[in-house]
Protein backbone atom coordinates (compact mmCIF):
# COMPACT_ATOMS: atom_id res chain seq x y z
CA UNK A 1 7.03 11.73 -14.49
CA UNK A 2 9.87 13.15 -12.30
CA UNK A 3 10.26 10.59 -9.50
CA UNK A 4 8.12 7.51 -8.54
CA UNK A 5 6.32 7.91 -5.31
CA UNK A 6 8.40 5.01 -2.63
CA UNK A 7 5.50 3.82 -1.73
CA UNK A 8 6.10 0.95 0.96
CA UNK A 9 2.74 -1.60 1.80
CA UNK A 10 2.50 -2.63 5.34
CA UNK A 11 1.24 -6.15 6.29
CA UNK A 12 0.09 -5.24 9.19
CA UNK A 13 -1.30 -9.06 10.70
CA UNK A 14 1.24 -11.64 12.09
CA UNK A 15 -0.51 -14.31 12.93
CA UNK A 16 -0.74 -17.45 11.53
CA UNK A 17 -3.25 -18.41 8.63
CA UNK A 18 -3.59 -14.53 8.23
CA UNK A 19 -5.66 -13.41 4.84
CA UNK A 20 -3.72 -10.06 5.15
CA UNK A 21 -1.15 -12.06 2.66
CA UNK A 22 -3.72 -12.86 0.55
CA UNK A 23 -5.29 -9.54 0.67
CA UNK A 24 -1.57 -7.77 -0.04
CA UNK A 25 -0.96 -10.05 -2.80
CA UNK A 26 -4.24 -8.78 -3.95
CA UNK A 27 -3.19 -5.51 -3.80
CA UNK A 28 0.37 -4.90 -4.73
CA UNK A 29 -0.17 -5.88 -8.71
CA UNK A 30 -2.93 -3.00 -8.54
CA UNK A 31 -0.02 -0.13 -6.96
CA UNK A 32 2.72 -1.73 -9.29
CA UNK A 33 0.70 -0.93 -12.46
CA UNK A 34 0.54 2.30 -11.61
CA UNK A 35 3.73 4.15 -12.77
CA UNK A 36 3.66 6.81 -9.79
CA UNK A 37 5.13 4.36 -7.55
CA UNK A 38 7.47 1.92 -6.79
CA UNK A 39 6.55 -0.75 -4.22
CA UNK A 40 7.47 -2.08 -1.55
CA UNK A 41 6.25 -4.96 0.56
CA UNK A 42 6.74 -4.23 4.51
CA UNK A 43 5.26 -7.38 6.50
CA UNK A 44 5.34 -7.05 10.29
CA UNK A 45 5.76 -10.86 10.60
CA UNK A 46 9.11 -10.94 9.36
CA UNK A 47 10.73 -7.53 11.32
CA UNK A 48 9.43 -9.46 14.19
CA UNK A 49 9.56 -6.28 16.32
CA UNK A 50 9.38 -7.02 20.15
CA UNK A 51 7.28 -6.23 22.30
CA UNK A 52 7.46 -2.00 22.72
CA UNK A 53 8.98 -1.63 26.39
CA UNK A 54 11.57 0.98 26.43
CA UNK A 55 12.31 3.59 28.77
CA UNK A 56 13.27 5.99 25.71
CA UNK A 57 11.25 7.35 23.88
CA UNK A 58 11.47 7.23 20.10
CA UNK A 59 10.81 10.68 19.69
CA UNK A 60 14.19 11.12 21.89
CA UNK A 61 16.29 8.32 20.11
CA UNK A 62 16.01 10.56 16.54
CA UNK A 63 15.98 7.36 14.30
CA UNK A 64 18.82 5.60 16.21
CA UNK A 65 17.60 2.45 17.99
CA UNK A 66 19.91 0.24 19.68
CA UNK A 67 17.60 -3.37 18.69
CA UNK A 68 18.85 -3.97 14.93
CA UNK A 69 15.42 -5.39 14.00
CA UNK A 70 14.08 -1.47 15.39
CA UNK A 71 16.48 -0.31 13.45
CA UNK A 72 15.82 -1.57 10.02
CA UNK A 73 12.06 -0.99 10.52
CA UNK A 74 12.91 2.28 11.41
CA UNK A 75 14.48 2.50 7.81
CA UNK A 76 11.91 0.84 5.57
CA UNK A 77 9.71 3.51 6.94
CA UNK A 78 11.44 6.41 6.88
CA UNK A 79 13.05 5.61 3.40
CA UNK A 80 8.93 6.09 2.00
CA UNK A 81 7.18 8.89 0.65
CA UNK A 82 3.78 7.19 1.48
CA UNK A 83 2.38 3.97 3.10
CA UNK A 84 -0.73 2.12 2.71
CA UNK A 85 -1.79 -0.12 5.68
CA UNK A 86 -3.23 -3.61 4.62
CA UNK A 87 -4.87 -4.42 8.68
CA UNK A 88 -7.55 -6.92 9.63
CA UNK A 89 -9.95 -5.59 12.89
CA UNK A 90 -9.54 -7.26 16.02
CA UNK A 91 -12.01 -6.43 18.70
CA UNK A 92 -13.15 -3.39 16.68
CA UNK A 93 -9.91 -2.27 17.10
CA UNK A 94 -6.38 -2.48 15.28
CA UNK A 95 -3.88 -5.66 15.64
CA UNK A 96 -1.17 -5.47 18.25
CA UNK A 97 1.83 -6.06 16.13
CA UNK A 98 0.45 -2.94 14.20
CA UNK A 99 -0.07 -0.70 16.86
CA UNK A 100 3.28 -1.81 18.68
CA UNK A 101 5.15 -1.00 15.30
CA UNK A 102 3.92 2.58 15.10
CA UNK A 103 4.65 3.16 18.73
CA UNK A 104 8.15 1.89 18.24
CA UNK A 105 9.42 4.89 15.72
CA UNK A 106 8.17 8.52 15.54
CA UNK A 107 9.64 10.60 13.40
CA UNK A 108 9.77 8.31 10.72
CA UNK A 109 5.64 8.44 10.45
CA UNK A 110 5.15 12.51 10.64
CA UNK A 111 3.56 13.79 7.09
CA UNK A 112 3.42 10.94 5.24
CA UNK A 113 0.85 10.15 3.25
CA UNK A 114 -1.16 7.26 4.13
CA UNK A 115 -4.08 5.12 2.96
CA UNK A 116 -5.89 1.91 4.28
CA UNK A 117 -7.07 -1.24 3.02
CA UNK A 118 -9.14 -3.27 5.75
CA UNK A 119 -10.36 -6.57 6.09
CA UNK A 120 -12.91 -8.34 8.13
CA UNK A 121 -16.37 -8.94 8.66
CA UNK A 122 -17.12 -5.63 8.16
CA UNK A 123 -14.06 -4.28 6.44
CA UNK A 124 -12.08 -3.19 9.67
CA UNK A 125 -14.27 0.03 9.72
CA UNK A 126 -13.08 0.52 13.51
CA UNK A 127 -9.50 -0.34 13.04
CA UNK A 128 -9.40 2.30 10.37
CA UNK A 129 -11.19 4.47 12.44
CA UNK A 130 -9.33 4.16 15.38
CA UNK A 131 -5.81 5.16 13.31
CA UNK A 132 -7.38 7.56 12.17
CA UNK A 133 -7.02 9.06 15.31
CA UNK A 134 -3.09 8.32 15.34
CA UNK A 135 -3.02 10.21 11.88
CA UNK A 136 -3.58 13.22 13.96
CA UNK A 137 -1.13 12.84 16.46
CA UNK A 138 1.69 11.65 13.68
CA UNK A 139 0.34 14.05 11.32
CA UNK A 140 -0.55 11.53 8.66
CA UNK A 141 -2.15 12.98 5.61
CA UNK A 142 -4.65 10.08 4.98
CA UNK A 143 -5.87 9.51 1.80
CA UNK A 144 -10.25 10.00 1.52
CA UNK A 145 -10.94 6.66 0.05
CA UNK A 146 -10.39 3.91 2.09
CA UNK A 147 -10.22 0.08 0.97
CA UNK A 148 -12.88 -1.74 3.35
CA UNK A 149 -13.18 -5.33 2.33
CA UNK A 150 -15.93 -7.00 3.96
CA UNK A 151 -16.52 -10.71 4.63
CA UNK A 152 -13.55 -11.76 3.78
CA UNK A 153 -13.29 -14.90 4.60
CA UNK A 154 -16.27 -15.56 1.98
CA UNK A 155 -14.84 -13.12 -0.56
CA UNK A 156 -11.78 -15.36 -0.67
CA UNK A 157 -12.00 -18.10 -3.27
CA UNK A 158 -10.47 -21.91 -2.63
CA UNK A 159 -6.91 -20.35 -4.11
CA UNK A 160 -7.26 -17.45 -2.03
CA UNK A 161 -8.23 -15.18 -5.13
CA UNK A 162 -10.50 -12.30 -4.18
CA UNK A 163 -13.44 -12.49 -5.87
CA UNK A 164 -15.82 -9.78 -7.22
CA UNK A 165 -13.40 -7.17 -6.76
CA UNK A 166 -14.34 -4.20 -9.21
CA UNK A 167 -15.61 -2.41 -5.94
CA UNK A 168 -12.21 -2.70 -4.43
CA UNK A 169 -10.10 -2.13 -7.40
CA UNK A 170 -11.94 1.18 -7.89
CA UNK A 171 -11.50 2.29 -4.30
CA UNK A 172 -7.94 0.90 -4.16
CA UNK A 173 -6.85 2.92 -7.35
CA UNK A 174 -9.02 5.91 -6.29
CA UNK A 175 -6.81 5.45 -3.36
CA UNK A 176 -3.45 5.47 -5.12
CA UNK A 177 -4.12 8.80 -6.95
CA UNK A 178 -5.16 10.47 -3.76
CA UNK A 179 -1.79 9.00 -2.41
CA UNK A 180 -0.27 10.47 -5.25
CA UNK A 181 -1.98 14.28 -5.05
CA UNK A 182 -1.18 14.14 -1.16
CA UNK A 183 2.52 13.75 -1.80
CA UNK A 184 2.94 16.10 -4.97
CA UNK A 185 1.00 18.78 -2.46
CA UNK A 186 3.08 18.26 0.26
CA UNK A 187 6.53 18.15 -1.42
């Protein structure tokens, strides 16, 4: 193995009582026992981004942001080779913090590979649809499988343990070597 893959996990809920954490912590054992990568834990809760208002662009700012907290989001992303989202659905959609933090960097995102691991009633099949549509337009090369955990507020055990996960270990690893042949591909 030449290099590991930087591969950097976004938390992608803020709110409080979130299962995201839960559903991270689920995950990042899984991408750490896989020697193609080294991981990273990016959770949106603690850049604490505001609220995307600028007159600038990012595209015209070319990674230099004058809000420090921009700034060091800016470099968590752009120091990765690939990403993987961990999002709930809201409203058949994707959460707010999320979609602010892509709309607060751009060049950062282009040609990365990216994968998804959802969670809701019904997996966040939407929310991962709908960026799916932003992969386009930042050029994302997204990974086939995609982590969809359903009911997962009854798939979470009293410690917060997911429980009958084979499914989802499966998809998430089938995941992490299509992360893996994206990048090598690409680079």
């Amino acid at each position: 193995m030449d290099k590991k893959i930087k591969l950097t996990v976004v938390l992608a809920s803020t709110r409080e009582g979130r299962r995201g954490e839960k559903v991270a912590q689920w995950f990042l054992p899984i991408a750490e026992a896989d020697e193609r990568f080294q991981v990273a834990l990016a959770d949106l809760k603690e850049y604490d981004l505001p609220f995307y208002h600028s007159v600038e662009e990012p595209s015209d700012l070319d990674k230099n942001y004058p809000d420090p907290k921009v700034q060091s989001w800016s470099e968590a992303i752009d120091n990765s080779d690939a990403i993987v989202f961990v999002l709930p659905e809201y409203n058949h959609a994707v959460s707010a913090p999320l979609k602010n933090a892509i709309d607060h960097i751009y060049y950062e995102w282009l040609d990365k590979p990216v994968g998804f691991i959802g969670y809701g009633t019904r997996g966040a099949q939407d929310a991962i649809e709908s960026l799916r549509y932003t992969a386009r337009a930042l050029r994302w090369k997204v990974a086939p499988s995609a982590v969809g955990i359903k009911q997962v507020k009854k798939s979470l055990d009293e410690n917060g343990k997911l429980v009958d996960d084979a499914e989802y270990v499966k998809l998430a690893r089938q995941m992490l070597s299509q992360l893996s042949a994206i990048y090598d591909s690409i680079r």
